[in-house]
Protein backbone atom coordinates (compact mmCIF):
# COMPACT_ATOMS: atom_id res chain seq x y z
CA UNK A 1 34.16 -6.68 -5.18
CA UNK A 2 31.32 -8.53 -4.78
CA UNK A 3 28.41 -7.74 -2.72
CA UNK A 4 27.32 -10.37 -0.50
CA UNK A 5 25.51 -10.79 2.89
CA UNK A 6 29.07 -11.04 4.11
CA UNK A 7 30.19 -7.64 3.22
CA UNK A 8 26.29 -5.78 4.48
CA UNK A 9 28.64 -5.10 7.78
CA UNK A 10 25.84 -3.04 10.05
CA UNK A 11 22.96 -4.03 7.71
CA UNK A 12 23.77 -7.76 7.64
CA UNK A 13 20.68 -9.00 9.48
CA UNK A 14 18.21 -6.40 8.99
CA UNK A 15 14.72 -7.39 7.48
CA UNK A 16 14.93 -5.35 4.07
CA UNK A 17 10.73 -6.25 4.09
CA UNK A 18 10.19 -4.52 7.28
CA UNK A 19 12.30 -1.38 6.94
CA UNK A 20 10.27 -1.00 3.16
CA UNK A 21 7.00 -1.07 5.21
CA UNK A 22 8.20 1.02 7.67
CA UNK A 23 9.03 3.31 4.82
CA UNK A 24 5.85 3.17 3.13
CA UNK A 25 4.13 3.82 6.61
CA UNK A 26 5.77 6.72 7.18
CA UNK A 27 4.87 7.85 3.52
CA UNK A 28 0.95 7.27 4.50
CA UNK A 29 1.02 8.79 7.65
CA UNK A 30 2.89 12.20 5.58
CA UNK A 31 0.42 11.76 2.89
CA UNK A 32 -2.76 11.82 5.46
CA UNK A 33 -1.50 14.83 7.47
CA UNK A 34 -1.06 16.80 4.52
CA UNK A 35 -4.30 16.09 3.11
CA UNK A 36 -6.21 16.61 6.39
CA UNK A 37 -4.34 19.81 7.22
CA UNK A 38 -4.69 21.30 3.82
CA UNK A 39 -2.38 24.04 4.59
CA UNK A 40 -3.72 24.84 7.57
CA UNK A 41 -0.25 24.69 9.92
CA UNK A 42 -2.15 24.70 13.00
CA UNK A 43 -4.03 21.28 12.01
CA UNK A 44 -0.42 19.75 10.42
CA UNK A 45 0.79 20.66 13.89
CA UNK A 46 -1.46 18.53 16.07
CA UNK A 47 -1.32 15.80 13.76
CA UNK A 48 2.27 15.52 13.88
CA UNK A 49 2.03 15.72 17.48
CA UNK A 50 -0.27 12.73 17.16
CA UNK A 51 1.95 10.55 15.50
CA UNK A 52 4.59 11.46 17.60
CA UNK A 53 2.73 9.59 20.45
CA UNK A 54 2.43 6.22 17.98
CA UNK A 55 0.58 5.25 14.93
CA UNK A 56 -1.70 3.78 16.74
CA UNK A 57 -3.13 6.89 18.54
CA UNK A 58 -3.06 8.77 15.28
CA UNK A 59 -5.47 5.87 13.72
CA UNK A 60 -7.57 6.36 16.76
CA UNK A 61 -7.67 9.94 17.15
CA UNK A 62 -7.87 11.40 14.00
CA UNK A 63 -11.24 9.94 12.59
CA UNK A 64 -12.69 11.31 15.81
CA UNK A 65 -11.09 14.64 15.38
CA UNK A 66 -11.45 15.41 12.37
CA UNK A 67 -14.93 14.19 11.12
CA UNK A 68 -15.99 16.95 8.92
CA UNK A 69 -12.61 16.66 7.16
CA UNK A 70 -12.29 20.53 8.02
CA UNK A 71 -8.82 21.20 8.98
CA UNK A 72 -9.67 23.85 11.25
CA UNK A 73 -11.75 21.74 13.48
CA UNK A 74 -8.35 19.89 14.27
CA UNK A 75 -6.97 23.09 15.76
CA UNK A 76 -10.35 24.24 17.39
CA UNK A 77 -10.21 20.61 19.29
CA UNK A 78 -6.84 21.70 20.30
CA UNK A 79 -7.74 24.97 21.72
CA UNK A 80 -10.15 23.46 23.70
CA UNK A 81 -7.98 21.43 25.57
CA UNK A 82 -5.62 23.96 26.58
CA UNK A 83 -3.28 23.30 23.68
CA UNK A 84 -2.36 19.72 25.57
CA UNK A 85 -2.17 16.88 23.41
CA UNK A 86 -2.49 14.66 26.42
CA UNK A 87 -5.78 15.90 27.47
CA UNK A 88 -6.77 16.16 23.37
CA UNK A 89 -5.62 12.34 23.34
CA UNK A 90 -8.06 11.47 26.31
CA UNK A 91 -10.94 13.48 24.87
CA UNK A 92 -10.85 11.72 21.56
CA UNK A 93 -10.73 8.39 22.42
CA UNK A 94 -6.92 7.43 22.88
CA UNK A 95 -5.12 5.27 25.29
C-alpha cells in the first residue's frame, strides 16, 4: 500500500512544520526547567506551574524570578506569595 496524503486519514491536513516546532518547544521549555530547578522539586514545581499558564508567562516570569540562577530563590518567591501562582505571576511581571 502506498502512503499518500490520501490515506493520512486524521493527519491529512496537519502542518508537519508546526507540530515539529511545537515539539522542539516543548523540549526547550523541559530542558530550561530542569536546568533552573537543578533538583530542587520545589523550584521544578513552580516552573511547571508557569508554563502551565502559557509560554509566554514563563518567558516573562522566569528571568525575573530567578535572577541569581539559584533554584531555591524560585521557591522562596513562591512562599512569599502564599504559594499562589496568580499573585507570584502579578509580582513578577506577568499579564
Amino acid at each position: 500500500m502506498e502512503i499518500g496524503i490520501e490515506n493520512l486519514g486524521a493527519m491529512k491536513g496537519l502542518d508537519i512544520e508546526k507540530i515539529a516546532d511545537a515539539d522542539n518547544q516543548e523540549e526547550k521549555y523541559k530542558e530550561d526547567i530542569k536546568k533552573r530547578s537543578a533538583g530542587h522539586p520545589g523550584a521544578a514545581s513552580v516552573l511547571g506551574e508557569l508554563l502551565k499558564e502559557g509560554p509566554e508567562i514563563y518567558d516573562e516570569v522566569v528571568p525575573k524570578l530567578n535572577k541569581s540562577g539559584i533554584p531555591l530563590e524560585i521557591w522562596e518567591a513562591y512562599t512569599e506569595c502564599d504559594k499562589d501562582i496568580k499573585v507570584l505571576i502579578e509580582r513578577y511581571g506577568g499579564k
